[in-house]
N, C-alpha and C. Protein backbone atom coordinates (compact mmCIF):
# COMPACT_ATOMS: atom_id res chain seq x y z
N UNK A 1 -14.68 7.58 6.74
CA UNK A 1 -14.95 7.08 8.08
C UNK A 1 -15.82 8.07 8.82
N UNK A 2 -16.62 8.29 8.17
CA UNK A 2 -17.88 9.50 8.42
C UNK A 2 -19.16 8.98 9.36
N UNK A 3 -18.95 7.71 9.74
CA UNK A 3 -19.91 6.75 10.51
C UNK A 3 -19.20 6.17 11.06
N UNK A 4 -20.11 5.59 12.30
CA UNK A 4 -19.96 5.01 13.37
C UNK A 4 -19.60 3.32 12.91
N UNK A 5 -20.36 2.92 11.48
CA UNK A 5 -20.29 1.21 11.51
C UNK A 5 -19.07 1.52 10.91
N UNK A 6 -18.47 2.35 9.81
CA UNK A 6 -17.18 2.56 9.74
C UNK A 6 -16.44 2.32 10.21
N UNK A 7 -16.17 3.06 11.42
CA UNK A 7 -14.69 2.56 13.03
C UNK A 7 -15.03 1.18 13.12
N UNK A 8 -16.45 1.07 13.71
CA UNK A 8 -16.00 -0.38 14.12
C UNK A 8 -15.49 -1.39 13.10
N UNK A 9 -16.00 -1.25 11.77
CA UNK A 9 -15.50 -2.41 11.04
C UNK A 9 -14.24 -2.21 11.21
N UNK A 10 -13.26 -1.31 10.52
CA UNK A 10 -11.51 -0.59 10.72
C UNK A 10 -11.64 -1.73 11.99
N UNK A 11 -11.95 -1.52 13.50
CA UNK A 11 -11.11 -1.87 14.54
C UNK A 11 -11.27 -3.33 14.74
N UNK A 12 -12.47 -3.71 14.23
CA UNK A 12 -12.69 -5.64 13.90
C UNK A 12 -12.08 -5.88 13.32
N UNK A 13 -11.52 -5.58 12.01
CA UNK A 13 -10.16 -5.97 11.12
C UNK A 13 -9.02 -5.93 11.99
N UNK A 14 -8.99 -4.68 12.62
CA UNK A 14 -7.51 -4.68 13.44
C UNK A 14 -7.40 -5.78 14.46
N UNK A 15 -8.61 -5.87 15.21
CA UNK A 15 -8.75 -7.07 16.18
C UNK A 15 -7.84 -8.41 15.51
N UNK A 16 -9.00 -8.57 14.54
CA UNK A 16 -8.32 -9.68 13.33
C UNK A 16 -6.92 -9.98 13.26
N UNK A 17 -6.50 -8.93 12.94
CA UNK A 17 -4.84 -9.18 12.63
C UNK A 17 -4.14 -9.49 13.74
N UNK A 18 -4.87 -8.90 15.19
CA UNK A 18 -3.48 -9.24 16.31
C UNK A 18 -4.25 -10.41 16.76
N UNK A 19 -5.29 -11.17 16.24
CA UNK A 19 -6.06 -12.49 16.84
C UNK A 19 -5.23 -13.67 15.93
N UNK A 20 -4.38 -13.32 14.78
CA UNK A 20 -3.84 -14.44 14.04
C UNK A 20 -2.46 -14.01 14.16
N UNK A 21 -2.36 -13.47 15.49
CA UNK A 21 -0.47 -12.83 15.76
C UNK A 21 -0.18 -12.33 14.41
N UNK A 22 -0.16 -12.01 13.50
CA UNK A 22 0.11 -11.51 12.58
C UNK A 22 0.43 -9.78 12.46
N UNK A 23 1.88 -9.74 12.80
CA UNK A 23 2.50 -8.37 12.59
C UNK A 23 2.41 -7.57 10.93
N UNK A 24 2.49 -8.23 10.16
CA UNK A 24 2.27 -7.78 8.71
C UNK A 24 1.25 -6.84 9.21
N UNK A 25 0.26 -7.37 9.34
CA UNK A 25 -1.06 -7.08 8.60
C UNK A 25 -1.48 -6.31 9.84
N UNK A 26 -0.86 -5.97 10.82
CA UNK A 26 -1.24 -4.91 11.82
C UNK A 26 -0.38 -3.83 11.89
N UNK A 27 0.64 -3.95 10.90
CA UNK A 27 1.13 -2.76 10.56
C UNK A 27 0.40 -1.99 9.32
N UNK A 28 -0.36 -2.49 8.96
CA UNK A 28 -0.75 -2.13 7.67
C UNK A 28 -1.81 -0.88 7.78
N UNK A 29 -2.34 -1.22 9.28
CA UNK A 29 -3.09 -0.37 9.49
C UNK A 29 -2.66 1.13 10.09
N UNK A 30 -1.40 1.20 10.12
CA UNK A 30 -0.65 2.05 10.70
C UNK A 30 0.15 3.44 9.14
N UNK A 31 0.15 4.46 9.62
CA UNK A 31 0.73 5.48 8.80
C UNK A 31 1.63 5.21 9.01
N UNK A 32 3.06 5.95 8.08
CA UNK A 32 4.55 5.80 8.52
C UNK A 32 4.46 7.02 7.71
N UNK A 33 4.88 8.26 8.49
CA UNK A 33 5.63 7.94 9.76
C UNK A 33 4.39 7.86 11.25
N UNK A 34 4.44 7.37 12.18
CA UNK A 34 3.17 7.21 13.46
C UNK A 34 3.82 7.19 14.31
N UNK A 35 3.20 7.44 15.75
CA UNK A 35 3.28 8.11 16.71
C UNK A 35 2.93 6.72 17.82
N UNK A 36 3.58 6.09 18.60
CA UNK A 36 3.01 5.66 20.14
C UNK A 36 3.45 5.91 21.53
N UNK A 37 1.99 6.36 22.19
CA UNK A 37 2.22 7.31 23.58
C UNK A 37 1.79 6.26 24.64
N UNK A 38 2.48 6.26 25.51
CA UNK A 38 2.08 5.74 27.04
C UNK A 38 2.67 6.66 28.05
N UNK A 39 2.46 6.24 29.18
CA UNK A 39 2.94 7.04 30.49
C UNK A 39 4.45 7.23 30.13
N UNK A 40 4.55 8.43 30.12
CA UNK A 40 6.47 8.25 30.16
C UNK A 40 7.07 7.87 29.37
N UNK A 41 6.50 7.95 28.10
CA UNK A 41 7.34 7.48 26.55
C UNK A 41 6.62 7.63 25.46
N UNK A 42 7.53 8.24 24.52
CA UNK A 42 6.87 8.63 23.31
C UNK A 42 7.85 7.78 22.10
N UNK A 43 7.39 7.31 21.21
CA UNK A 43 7.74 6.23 20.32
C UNK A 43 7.28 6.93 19.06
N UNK A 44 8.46 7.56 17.97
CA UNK A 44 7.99 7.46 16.90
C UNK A 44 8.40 6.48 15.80
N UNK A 45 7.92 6.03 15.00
CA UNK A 45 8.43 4.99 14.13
C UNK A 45 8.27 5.86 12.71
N UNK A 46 9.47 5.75 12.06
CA UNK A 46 9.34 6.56 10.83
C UNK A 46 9.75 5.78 9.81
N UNK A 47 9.71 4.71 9.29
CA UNK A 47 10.11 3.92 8.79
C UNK A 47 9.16 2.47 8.11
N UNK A 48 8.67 2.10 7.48
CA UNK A 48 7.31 0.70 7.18
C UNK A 48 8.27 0.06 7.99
N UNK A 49 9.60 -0.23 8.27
CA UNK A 49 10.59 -1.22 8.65
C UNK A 49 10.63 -1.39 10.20
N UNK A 50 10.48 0.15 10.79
CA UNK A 50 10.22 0.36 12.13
C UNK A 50 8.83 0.07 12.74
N UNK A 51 7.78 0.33 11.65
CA UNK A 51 6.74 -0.24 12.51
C UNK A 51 6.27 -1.62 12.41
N UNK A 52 7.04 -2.27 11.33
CA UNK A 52 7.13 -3.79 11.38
C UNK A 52 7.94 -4.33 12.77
N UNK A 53 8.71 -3.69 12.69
CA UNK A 53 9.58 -4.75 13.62
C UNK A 53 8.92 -4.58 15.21
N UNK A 54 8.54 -3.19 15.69
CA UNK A 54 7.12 -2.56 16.98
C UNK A 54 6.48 -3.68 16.79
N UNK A 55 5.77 -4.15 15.96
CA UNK A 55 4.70 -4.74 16.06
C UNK A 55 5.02 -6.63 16.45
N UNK A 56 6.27 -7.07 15.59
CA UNK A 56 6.80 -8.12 15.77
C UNK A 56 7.17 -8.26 17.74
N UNK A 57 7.47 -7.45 17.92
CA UNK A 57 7.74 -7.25 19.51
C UNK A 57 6.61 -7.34 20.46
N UNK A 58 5.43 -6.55 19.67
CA UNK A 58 4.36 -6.40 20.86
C UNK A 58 3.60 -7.91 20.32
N UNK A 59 3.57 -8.81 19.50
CA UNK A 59 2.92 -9.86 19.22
C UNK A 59 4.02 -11.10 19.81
N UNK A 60 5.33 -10.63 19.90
CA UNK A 60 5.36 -11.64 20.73
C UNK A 60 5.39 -11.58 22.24
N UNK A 61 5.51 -10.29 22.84
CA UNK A 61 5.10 -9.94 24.05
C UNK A 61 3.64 -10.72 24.32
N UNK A 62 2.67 -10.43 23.45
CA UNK A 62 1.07 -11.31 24.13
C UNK A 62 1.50 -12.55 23.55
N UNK A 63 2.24 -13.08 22.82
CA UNK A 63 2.01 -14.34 22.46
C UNK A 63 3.10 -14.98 24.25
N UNK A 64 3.83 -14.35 24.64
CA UNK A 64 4.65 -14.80 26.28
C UNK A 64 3.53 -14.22 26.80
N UNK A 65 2.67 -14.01 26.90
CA UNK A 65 1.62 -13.38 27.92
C UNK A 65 -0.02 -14.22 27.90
N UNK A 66 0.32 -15.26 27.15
CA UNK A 66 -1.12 -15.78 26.68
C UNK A 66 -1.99 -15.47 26.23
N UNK A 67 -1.58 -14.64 25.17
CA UNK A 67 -2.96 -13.88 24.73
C UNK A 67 -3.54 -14.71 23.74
N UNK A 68 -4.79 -15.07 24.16
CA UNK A 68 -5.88 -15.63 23.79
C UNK A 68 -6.25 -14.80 22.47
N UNK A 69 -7.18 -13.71 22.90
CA UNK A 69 -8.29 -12.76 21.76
C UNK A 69 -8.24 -11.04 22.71
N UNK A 70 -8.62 -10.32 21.37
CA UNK A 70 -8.38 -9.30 21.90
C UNK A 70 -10.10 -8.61 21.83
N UNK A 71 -10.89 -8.17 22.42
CA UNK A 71 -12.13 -7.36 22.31
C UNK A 71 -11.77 -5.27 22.63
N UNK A 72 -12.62 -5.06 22.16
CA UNK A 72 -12.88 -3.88 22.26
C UNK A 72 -14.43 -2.90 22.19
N UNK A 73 -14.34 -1.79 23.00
CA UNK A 73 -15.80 -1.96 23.50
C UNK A 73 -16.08 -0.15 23.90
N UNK A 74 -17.15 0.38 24.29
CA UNK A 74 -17.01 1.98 25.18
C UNK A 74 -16.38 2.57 23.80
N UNK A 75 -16.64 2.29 21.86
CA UNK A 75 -16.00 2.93 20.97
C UNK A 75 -16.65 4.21 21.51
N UNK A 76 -15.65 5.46 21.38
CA UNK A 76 -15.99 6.61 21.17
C UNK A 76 -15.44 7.65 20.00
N UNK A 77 -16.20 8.15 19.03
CA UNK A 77 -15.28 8.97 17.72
C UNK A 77 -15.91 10.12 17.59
N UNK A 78 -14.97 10.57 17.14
CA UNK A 78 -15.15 11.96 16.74
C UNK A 78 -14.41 12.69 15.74
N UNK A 79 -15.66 12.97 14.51
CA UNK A 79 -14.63 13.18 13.07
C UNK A 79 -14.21 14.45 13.09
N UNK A 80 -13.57 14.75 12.86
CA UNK A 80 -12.76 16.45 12.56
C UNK A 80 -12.92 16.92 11.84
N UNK A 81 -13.28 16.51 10.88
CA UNK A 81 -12.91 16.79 9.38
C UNK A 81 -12.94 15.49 8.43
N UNK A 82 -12.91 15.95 7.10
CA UNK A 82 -13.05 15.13 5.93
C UNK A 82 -11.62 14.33 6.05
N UNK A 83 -11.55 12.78 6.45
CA UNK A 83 -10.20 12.03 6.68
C UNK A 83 -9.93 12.26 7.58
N UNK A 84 -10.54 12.69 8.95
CA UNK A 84 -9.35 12.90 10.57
C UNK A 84 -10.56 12.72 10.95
N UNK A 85 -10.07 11.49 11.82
CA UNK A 85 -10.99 10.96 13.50
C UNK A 85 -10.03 11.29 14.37
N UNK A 86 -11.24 11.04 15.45
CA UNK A 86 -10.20 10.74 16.81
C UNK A 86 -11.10 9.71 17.54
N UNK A 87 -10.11 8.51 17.73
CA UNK A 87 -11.17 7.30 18.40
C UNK A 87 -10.77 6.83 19.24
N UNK A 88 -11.43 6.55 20.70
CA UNK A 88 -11.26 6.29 21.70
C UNK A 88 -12.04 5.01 22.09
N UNK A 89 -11.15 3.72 22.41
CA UNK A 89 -11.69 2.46 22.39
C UNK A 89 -11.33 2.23 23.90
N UNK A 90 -11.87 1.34 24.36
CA UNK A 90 -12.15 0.23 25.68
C UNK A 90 -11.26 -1.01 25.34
N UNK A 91 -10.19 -1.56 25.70
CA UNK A 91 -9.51 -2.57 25.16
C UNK A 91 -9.07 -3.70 26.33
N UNK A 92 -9.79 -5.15 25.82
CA UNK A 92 -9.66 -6.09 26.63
C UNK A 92 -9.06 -7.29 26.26
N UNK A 93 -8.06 -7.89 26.74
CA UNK A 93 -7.16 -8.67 26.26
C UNK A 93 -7.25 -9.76 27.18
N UNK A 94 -8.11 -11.15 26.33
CA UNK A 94 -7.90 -12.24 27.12
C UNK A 94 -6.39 -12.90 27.06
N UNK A 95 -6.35 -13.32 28.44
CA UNK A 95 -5.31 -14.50 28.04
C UNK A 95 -6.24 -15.98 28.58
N UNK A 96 -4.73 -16.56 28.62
CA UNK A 96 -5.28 -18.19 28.55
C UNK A 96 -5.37 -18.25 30.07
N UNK A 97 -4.06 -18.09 30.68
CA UNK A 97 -3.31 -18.59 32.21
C UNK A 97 -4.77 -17.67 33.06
N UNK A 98 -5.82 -18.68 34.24
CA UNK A 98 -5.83 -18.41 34.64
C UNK A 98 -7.39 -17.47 34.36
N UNK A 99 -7.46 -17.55 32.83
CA UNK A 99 -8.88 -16.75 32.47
C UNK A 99 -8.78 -14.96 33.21
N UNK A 100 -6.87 -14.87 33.03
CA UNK A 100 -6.72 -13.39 33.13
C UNK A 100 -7.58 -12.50 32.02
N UNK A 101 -7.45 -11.11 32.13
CA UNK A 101 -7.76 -10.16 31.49
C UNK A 101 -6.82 -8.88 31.33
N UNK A 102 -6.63 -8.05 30.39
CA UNK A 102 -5.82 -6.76 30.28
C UNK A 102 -6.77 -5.77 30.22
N UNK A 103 -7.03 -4.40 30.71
CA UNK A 103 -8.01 -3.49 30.59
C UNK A 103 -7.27 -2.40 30.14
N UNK A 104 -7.50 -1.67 29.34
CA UNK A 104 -7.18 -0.58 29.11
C UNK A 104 -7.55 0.09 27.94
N UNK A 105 -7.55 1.57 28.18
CA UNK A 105 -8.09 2.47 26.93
C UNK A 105 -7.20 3.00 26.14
N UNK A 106 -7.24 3.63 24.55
CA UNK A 106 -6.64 3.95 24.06
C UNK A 106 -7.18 4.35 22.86
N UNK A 107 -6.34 5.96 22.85
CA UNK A 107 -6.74 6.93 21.65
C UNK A 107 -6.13 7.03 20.47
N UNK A 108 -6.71 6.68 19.66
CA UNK A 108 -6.49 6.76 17.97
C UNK A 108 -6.54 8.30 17.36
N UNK A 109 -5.55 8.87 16.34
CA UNK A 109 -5.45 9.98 15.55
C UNK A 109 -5.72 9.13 14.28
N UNK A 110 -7.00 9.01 13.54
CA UNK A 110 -6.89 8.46 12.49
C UNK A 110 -6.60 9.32 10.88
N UNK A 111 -6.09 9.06 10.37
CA UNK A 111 -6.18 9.84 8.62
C UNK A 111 -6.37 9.14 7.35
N UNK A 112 -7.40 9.46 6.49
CA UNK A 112 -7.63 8.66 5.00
C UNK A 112 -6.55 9.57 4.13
N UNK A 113 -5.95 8.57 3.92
CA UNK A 113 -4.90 9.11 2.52
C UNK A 113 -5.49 8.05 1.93
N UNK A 114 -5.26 8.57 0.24
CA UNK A 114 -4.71 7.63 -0.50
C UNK A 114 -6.53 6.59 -0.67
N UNK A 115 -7.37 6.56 -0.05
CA UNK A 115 -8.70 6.05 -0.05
C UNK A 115 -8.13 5.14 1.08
N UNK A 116 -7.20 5.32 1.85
CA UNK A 116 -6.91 4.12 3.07
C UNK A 116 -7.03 4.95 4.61
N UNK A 117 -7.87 3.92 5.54
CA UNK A 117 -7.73 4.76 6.76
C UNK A 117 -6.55 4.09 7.64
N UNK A 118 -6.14 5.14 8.08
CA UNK A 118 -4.52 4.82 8.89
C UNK A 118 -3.97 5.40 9.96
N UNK A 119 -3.72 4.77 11.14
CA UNK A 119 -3.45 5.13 12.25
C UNK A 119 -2.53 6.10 12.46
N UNK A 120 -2.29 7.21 12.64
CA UNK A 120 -1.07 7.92 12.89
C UNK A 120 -0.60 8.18 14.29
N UNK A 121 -1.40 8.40 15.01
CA UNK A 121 -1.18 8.12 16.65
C UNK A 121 -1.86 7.36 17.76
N UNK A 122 -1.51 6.72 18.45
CA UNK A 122 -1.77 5.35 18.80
C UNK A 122 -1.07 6.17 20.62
N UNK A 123 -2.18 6.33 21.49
CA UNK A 123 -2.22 6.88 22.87
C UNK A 123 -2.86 5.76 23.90
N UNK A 124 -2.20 4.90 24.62
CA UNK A 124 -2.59 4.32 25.30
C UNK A 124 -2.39 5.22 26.93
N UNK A 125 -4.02 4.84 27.61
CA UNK A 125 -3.82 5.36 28.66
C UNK A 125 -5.19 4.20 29.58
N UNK A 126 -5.41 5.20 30.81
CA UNK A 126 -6.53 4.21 31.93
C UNK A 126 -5.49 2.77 32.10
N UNK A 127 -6.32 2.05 32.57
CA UNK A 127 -5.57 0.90 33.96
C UNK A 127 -4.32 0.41 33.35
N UNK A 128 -4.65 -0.53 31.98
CA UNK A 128 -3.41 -1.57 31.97
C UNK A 128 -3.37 -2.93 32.86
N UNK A 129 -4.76 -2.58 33.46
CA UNK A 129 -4.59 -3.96 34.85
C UNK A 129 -5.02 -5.25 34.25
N UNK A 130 -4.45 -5.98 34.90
CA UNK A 130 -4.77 -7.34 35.00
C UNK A 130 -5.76 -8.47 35.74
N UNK A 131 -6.63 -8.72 35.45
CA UNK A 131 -7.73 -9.34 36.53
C UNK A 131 -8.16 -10.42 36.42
N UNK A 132 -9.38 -11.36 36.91
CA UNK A 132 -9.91 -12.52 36.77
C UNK A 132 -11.49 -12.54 36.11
């Protein structure tokens, strides 16, 4: 993941998976054991079992929230090293109700094991707001 068309393909796949609600296959993109940060809470999941079931929760959270499609945008990366990014995306979440929107950013710790790239920390931060 030594290039830029690199990330984006990785995060169009990921798009993919939470655009067909599909928790499988958006855990897949995830390390175990991984890391998720927001304001005031730290979440580790150490378990394939734990970050299945995270993910079953947050897909049906947007699926009660209308989530339409998810875009992402403002990619920013930066490789570390041979197998370690750090990627910082723009994340916009249509829903249906209303032709709302979700805004918010969020930082990726990425690592290639194994010839697979895989999320290990997952930092959501900026608005979270909701708009028209």
């Amino acid at each position: 993941m030594e290039d830029l068309a690199t990330v984006e393909s990785f995060f169009t796949r990921y798009v993919a998976a939470f655009d067909a609600f599909n928790p499988e296959a958006i855990a897949s993109f995830y390390h175990v054991p991984c890391m998720m940060i927001q304001a005031g809470e730290v979440v580790t999941l150490s378990t394939r079992s734990a970050v299945l079931a995270n993910m079953k929760a947050l897909v049906s959270l947007y699926r009660s929230q209308g989530y339409e499609r998810a875009h992402f945008g403002d990619l920013r990366a930066a490789f570390l090293g041979p197998g370690l990014a750090l990627v910082t995306v723009q994340w916009t979440i249509r829903l249906f109700e209303a032709s709302a929107t979700q805004m918010f950013r969020n930082t990726y710790e990425l690592v290639e094991l194994d010839g697979q790239w895989r999320i290990v920390v997952s930092s959501m931060h900026g608005s979270g707001s909701v708009g028209t």
